[in-house]
N, C-alpha and C. Protein backbone atom coordinates (compact mmCIF):
# COMPACT_ATOMS: atom_id res chain seq x y z
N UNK A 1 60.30 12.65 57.29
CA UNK A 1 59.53 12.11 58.39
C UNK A 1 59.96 10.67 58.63
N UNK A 2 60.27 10.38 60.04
CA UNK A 2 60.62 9.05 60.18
C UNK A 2 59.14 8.00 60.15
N UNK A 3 59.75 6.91 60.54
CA UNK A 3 58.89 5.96 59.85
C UNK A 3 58.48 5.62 61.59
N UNK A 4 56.99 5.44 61.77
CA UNK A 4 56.74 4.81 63.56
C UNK A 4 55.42 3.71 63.63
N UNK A 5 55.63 3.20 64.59
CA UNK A 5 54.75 1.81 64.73
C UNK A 5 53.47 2.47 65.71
N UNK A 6 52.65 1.47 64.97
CA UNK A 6 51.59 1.35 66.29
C UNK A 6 51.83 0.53 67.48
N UNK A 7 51.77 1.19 68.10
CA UNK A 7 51.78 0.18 69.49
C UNK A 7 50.74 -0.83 69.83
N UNK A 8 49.32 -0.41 68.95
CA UNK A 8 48.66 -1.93 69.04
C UNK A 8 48.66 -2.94 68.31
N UNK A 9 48.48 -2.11 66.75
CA UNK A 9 48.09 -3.18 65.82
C UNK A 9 50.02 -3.71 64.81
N UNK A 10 51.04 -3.27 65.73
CA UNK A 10 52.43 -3.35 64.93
C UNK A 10 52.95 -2.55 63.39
N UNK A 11 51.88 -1.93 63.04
CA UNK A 11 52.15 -1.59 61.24
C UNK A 11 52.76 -0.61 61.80
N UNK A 12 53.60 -0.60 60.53
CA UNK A 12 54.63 0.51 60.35
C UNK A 12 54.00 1.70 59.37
N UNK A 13 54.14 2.65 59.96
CA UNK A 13 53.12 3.85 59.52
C UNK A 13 54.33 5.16 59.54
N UNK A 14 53.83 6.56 58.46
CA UNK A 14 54.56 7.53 58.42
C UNK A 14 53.65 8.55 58.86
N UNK A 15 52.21 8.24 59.10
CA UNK A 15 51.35 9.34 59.77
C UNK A 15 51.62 9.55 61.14
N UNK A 16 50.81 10.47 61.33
CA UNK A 16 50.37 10.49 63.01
C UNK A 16 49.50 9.60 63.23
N UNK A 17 48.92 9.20 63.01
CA UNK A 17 47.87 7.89 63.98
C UNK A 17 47.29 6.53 62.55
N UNK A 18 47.24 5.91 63.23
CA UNK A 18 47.07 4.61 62.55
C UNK A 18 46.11 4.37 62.04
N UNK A 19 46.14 4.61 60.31
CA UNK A 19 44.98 4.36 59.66
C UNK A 19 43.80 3.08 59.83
N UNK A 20 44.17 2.19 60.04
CA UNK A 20 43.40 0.91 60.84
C UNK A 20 42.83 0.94 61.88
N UNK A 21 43.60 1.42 63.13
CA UNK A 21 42.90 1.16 64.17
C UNK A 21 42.28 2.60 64.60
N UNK A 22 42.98 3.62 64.56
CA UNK A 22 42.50 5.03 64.99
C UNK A 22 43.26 5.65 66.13
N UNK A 23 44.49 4.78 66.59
CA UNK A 23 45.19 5.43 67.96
C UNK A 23 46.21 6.38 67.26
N UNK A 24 46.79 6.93 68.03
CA UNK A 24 48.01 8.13 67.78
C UNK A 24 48.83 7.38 68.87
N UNK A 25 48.59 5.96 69.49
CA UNK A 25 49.84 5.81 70.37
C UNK A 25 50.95 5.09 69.49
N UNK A 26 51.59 5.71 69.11
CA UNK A 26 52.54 5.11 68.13
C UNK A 26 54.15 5.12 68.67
N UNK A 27 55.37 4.62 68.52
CA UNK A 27 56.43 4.11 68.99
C UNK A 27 57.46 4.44 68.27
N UNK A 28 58.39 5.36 68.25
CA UNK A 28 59.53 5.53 67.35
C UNK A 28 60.16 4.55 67.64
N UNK A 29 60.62 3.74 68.19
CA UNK A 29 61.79 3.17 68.65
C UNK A 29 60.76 1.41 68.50
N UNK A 30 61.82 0.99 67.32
CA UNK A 30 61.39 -0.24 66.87
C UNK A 30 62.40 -1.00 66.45
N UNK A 31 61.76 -2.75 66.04
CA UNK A 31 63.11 -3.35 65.33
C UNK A 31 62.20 -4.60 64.60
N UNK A 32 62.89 -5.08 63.69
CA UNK A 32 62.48 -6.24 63.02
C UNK A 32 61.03 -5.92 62.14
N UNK A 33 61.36 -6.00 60.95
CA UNK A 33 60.55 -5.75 59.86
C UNK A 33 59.63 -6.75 58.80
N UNK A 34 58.40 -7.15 59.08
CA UNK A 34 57.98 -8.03 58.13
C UNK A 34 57.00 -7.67 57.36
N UNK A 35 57.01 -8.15 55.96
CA UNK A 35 56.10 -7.68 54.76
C UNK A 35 55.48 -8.78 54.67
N UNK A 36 53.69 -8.63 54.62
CA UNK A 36 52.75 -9.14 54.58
C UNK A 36 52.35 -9.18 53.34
N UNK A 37 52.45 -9.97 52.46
CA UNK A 37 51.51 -9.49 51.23
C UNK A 37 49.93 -10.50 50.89
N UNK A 38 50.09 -11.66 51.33
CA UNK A 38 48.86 -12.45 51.43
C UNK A 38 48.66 -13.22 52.29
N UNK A 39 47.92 -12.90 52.97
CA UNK A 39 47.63 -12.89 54.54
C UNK A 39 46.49 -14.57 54.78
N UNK A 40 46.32 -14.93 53.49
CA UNK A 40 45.90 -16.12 54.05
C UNK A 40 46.79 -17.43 53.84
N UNK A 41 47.73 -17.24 53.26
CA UNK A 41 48.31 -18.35 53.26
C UNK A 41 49.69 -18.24 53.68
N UNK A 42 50.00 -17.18 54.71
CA UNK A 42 51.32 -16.80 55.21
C UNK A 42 51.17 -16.85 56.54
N UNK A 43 52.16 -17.88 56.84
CA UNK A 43 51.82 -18.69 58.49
C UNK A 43 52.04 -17.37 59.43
N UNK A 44 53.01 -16.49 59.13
CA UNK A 44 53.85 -15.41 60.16
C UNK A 44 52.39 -14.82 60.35
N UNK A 45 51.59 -14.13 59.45
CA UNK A 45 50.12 -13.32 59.21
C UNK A 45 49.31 -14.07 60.16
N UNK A 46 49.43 -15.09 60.38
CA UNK A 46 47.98 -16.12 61.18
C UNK A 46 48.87 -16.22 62.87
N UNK A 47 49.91 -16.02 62.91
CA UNK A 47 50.78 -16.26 63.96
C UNK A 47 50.50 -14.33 64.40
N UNK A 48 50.83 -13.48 63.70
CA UNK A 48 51.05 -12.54 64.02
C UNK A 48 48.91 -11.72 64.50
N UNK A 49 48.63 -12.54 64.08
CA UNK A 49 47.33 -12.13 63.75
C UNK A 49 46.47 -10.77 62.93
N UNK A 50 47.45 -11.33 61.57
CA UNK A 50 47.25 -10.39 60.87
C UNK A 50 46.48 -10.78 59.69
N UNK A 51 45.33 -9.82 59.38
CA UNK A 51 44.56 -9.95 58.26
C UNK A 51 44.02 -8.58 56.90
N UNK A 52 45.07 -7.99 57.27
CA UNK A 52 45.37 -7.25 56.09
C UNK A 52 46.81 -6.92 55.87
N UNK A 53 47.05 -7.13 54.27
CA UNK A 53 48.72 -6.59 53.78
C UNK A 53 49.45 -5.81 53.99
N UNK A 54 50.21 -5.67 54.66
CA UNK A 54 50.67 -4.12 55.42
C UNK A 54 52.36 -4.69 55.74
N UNK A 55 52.99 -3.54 56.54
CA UNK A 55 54.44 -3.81 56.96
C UNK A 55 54.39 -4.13 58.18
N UNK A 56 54.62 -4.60 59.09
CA UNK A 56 54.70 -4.36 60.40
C UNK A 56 56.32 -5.03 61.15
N UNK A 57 56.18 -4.62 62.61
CA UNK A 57 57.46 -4.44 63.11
C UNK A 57 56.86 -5.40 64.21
N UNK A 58 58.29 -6.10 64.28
CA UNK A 58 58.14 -7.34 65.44
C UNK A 58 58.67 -7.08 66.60
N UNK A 59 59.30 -6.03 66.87
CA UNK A 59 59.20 -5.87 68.63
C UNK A 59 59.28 -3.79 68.37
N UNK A 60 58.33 -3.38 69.66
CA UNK A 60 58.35 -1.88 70.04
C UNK A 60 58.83 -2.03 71.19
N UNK A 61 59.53 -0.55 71.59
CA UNK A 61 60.06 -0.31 72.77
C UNK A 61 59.30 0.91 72.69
C-alpha cells in the first residue's frame, strides 16, 4: 500500500482516511517530507501549525 496525505491536516498516512481529522480526502501525489517529533520546541511545528508528532508532507498536488 502506498503511502497518501491528507489534504487538510498534511500527515502522511497508509489508511484510507485520516486518523486525526476524519476526512478520506487524501492525495497520492506529494513531495517534501518532515518529521515532527516535539512539537513545542520545533519552529517548522509552530510554522506548520502543528501540534501533534506525526510525518507530514510539505506540498500536495
Amino acid at each position: 500500500m502506498s503511502e497518501k496525505v491528507c489534504r487538510h491536516c498534511l500527515r502522511v498516512l497508509e489508511g484510507q482516511t485520516c486518523p486525526v481529522c476524519g476526512t478520506s480526502d487524501l492525495a497520492e501525489e506529494w513531495s517534501g517530507l518532515v518529521i515532527i517529533l516535539d512539537t513545542e520546541r520545533s519552529e517548522i511545528a509552530k510554522r506548520l501549525g502543528v501540534d501533534i508528532p506525526d510525518r507530514f508532507a510539505l506540498k500536495v498536488r
